[in-house]
Protein backbone atom coordinates (compact mmCIF):
# COMPACT_ATOMS: atom_id res chain seq x y z
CA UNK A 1 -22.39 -53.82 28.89
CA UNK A 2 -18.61 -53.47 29.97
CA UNK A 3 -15.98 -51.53 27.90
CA UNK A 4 -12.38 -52.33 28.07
CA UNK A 5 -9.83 -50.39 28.93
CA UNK A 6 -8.60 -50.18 25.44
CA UNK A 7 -11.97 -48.61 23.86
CA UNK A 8 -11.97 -46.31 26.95
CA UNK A 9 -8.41 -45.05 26.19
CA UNK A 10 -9.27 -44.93 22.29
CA UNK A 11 -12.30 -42.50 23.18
CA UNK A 12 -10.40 -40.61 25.36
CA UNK A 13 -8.07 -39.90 22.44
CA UNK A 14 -10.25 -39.20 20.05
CA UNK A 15 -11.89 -36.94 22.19
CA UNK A 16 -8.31 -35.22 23.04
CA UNK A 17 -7.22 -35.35 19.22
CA UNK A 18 -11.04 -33.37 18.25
CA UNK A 19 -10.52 -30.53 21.01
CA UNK A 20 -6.82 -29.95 19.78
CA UNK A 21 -8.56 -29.24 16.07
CA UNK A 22 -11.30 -27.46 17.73
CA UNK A 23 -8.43 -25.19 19.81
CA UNK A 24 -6.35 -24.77 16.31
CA UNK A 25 -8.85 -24.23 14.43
CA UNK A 26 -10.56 -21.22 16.92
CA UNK A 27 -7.04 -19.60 16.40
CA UNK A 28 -6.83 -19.69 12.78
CA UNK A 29 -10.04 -17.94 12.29
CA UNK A 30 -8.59 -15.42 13.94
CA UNK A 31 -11.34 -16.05 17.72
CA UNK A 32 -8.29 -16.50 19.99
CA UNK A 33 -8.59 -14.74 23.06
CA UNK A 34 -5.29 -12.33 22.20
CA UNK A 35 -7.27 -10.30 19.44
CA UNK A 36 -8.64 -7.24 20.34
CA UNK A 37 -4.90 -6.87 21.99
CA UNK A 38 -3.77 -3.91 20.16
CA UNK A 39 -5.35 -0.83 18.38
CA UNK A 40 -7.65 -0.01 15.51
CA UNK A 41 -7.00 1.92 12.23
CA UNK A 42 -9.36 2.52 9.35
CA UNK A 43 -8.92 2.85 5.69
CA UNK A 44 -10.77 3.31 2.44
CA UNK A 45 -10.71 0.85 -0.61
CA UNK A 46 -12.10 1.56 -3.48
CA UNK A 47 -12.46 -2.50 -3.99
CA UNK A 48 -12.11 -4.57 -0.90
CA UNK A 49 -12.50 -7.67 -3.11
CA UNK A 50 -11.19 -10.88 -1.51
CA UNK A 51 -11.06 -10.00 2.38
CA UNK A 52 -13.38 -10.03 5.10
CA UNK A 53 -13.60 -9.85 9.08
CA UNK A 54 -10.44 -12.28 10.14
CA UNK A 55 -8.06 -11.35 7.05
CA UNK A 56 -4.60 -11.33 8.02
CA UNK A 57 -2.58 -7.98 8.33
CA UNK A 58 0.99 -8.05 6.97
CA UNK A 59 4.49 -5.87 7.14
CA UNK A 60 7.08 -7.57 5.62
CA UNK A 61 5.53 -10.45 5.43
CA UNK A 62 4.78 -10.96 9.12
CA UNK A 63 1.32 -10.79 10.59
CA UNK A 64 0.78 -7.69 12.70
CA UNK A 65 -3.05 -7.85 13.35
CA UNK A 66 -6.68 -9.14 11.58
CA UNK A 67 -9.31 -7.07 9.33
CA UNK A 68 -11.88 -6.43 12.13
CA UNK A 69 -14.57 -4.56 10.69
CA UNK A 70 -15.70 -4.27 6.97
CA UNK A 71 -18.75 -2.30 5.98
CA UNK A 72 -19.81 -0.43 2.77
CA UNK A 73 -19.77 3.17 3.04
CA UNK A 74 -23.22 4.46 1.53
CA UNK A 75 -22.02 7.92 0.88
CA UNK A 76 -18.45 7.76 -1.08
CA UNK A 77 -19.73 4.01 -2.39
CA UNK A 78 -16.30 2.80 -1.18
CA UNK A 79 -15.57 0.10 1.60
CA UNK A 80 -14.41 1.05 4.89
CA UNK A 81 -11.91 -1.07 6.97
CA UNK A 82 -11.34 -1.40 10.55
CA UNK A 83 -7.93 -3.34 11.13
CA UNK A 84 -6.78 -4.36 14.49
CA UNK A 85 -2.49 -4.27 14.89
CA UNK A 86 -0.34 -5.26 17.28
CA UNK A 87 -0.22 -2.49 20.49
CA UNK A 88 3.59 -2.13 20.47
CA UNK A 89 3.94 -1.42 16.31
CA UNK A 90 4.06 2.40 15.94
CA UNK A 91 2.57 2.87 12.05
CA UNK A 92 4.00 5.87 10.40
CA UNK A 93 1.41 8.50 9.47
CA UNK A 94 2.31 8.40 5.71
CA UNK A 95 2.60 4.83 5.83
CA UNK A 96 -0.12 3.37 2.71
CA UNK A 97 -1.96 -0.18 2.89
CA UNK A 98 -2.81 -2.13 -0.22
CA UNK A 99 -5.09 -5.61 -0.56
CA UNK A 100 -2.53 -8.22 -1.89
CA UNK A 101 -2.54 -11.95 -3.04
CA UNK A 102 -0.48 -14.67 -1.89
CA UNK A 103 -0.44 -15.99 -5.08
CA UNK A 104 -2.33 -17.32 -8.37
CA UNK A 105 -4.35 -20.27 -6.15
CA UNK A 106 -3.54 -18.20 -2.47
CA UNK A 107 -5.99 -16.23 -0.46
CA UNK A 108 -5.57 -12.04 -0.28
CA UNK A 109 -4.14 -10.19 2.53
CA UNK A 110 -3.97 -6.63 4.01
CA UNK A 111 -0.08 -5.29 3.44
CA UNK A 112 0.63 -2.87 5.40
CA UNK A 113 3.56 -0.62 3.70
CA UNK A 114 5.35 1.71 6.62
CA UNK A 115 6.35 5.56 5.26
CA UNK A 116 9.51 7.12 6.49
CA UNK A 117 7.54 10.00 8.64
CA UNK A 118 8.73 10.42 12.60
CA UNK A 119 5.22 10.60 13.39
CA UNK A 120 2.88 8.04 14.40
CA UNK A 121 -0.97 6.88 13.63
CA UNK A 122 -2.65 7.45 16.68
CA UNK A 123 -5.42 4.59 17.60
CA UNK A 124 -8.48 5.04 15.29
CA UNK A 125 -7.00 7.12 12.76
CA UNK A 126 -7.41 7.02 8.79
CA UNK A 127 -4.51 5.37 6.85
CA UNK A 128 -5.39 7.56 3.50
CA UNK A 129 -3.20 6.21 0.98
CA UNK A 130 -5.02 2.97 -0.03
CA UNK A 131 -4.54 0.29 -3.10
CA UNK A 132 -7.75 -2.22 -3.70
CA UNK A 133 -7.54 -5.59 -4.63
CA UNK A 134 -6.75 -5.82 -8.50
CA UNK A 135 -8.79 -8.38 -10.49
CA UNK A 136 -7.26 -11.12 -12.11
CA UNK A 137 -10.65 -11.42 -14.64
CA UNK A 138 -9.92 -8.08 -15.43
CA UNK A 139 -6.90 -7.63 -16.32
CA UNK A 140 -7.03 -11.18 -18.54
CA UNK A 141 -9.85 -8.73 -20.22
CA UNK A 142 -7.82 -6.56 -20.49
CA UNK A 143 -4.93 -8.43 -21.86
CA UNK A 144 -6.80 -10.51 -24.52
CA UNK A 145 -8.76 -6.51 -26.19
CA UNK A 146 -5.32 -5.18 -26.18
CA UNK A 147 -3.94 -7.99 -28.01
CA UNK A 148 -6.91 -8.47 -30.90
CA UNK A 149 -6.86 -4.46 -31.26
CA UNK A 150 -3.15 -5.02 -32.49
């Protein structure tokens, strides 16, 4: 069985075309070789609805790191974050960090909202002033007994 060199070249494509999706796709999900570059923070939510390991991490709209770690905290019932940011962005210690949607249809995100202090998180510290993800069911419930109490 002999193949010409037209189906040869057509694999070979094919094959080329699948590892640039495989390469893209790695990096999307957030299992590129460049995270981990940076440091860690943690925070508290009381609802970390709509994000998990991989979630983007925004300021001003620009991603500065991924969610790595999310775990339930079995004592204060609240989930605990681990986000990884860029090593050169200096985080203001009264900076706060709130889960936000990208829209009505969009995915959430981590914003990250920078305070005015001259001092700096160090690595592994607590960002305390946290916002959780707000429920659109909920506040349609909301909406709908406030209207048929008037």
């Amino acid at each position: 069985m002999s193949e010409s060199p037209g189906e040869i070249l057509a694999g070979a494509a094919t094959l080329a075309v699948a590892f640039g999706f495989l390469v893209y796709a790695s990096q999307g999900a957030g299992m590129s070789s460049s995270q981990g570059a940076g440091y860690d923070l943690t925070a508290s939510f009381r609802s970390a609805e709509g994000i998990s390991v991989g979630t983007d991490v925004r300021l001003a709209g620009v991603k500065v790191g991924t969610v790595s770690g999310l775990d339930l905290n079995r004592q204060t019932f609240r989930a605990d974050v681990t986000l990884n940011v860029a090593g050169d962005l200096e985080v203001p210690e009264d900076s706060s960090i709130a889960i936000s949607s990208e829209g009505l249809l969009g995915g959430n995100f981590v914003e990250l909202v920078p305070g005015g202090s001259p001092f700096n998180l160090e690595p592994g510290s607590e960002i305390e002033d946290t916002q959780g993800a707000l429920s659109l069911l909920g506040l349609l419930a909301k909406f709908v007994s406030s209207t048929e109490d008037e």
